[in-house]
Structures are given as C-alpha cells and as structure tokens.
C-alpha atoms as a PDB file:
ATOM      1  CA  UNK A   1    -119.145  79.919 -66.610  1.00  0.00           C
ATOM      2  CA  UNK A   2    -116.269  77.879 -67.928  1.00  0.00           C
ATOM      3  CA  UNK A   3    -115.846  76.492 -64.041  1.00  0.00           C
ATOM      4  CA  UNK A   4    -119.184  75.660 -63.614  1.00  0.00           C
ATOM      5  CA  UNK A   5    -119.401  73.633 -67.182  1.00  0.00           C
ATOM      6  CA  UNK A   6    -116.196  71.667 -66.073  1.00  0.00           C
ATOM      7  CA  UNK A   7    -117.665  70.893 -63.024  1.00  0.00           C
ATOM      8  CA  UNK A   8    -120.921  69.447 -64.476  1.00  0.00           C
ATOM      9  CA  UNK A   9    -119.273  67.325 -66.716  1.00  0.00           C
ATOM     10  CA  UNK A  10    -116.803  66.238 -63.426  1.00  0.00           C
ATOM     11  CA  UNK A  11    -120.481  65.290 -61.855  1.00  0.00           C
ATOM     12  CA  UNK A  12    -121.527  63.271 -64.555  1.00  0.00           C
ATOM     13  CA  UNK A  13    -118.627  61.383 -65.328  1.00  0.00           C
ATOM     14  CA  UNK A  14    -118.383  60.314 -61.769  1.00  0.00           C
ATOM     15  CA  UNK A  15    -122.191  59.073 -61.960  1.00  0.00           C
ATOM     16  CA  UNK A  16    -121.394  57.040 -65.286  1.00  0.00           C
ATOM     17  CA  UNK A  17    -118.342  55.608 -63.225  1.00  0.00           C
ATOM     18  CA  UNK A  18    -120.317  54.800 -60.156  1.00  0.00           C
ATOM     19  CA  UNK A  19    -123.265  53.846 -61.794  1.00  0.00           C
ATOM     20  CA  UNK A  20    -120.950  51.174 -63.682  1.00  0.00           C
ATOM     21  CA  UNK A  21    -119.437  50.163 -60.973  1.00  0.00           C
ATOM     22  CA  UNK A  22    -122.735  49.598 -58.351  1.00  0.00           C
ATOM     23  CA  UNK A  23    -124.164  47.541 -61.533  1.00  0.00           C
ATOM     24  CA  UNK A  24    -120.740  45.112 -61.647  1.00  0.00           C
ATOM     25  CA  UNK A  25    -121.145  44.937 -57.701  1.00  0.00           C
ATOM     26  CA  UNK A  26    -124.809  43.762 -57.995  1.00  0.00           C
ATOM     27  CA  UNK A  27    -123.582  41.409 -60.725  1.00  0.00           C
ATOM     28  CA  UNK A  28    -120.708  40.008 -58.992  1.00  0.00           C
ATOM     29  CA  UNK A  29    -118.407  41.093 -61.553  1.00  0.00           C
ATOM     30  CA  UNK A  30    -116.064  42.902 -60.154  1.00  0.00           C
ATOM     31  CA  UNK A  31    -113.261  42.761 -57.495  1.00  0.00           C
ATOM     32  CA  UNK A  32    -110.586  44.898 -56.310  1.00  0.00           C
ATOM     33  CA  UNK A  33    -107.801  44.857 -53.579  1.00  0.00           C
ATOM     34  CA  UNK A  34    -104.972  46.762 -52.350  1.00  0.00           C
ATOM     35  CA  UNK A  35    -101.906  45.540 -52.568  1.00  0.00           C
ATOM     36  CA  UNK A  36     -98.370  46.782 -51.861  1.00  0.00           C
ATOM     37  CA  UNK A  37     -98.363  47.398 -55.824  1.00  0.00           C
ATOM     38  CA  UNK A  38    -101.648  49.688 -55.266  1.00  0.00           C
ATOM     39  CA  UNK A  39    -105.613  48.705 -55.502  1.00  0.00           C
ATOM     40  CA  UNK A  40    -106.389  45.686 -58.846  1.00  0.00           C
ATOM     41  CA  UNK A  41    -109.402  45.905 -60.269  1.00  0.00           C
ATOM     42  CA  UNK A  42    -110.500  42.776 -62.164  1.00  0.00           C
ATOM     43  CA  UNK A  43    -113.658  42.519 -64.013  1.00  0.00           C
ATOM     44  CA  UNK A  44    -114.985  39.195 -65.033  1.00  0.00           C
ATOM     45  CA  UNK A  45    -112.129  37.445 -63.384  1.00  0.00           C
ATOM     46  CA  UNK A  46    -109.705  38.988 -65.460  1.00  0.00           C
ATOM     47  CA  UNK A  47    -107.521  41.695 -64.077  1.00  0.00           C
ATOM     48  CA  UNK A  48    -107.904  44.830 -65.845  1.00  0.00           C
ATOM     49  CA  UNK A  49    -106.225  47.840 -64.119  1.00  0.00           C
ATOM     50  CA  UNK A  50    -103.846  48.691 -61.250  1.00  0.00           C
ATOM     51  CA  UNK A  51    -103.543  52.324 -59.777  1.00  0.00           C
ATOM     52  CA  UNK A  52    -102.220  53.649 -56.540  1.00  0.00           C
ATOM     53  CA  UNK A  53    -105.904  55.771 -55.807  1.00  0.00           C
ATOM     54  CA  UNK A  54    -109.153  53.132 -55.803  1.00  0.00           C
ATOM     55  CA  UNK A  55    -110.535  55.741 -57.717  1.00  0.00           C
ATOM     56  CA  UNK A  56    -108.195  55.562 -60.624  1.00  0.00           C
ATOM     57  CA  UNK A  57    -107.879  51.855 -60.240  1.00  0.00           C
ATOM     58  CA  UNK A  58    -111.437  51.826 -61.267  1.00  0.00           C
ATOM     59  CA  UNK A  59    -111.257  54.945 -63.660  1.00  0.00           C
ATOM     60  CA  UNK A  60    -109.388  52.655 -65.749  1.00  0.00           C
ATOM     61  CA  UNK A  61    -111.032  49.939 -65.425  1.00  0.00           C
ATOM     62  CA  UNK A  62    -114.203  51.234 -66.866  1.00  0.00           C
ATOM     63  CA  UNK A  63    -112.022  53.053 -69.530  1.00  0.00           C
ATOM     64  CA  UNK A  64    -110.587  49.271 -70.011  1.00  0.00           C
ATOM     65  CA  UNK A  65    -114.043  47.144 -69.869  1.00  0.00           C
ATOM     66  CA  UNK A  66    -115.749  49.266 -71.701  1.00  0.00           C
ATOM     67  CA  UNK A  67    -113.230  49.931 -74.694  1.00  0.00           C
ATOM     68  CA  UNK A  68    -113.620  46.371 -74.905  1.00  0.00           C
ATOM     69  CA  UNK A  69    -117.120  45.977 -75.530  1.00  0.00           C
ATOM     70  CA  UNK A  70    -117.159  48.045 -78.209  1.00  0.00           C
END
C-alpha cells in the first residue's frame, strides 16, 4: 500500500513538472543547455538552476520559478 501511494504521488509530481514545463515551451519562456558544468535552465531570460540530470536541472527550476511567484 505504502509503495503504491509513493508511487502516485511520484506520477503526479512529474505531471505538475511537465505540465509546467510544456506551458514555458509554448510560451517561449524557457531555455536550457548542457554544458561541461551540466544542463542551465533559465526561465524568463534569467538563469535559474544548474544540475548534472536535465531532469533535476528543471526540478529546480520549477522549485525556483515558482517559489518566486508566490
């Protein structure tokens, strides 16, 4: 039970994060590269997270963008 709860809440935390991030695509707010220092992620033209994994680069980003909108 507790496996099957963690993985539901796995499965909708990666649709918020994808769902953020096709919205910025649409919007032509974000960009990201790789680098040697590992994938940037800037949102809005302002860089706003740098991971080794793309999907951590924009984990944080989200956690980042959306921290400060509130």
């Amino acid at each position: 039970m507790m496996r099957e709860r963690a993985a539901l809440a796995a499965n909708a935390e990666d649709a918020d994060l994808w769902r953020w991030f096709s919205r910025l695509v649409e919007e032509r707010r974000v960009r990201w590269c790789c680098s040697a220092r590992g994938w940037l992620v800037s949102v809005d033209n302002r860089h706003v997270a740098t991971a080794q994994s793309f999907d951590d680069a924009m984990r944080d980003a989200m956690e980042r963008v959306t921290a400060r909108s509130n």
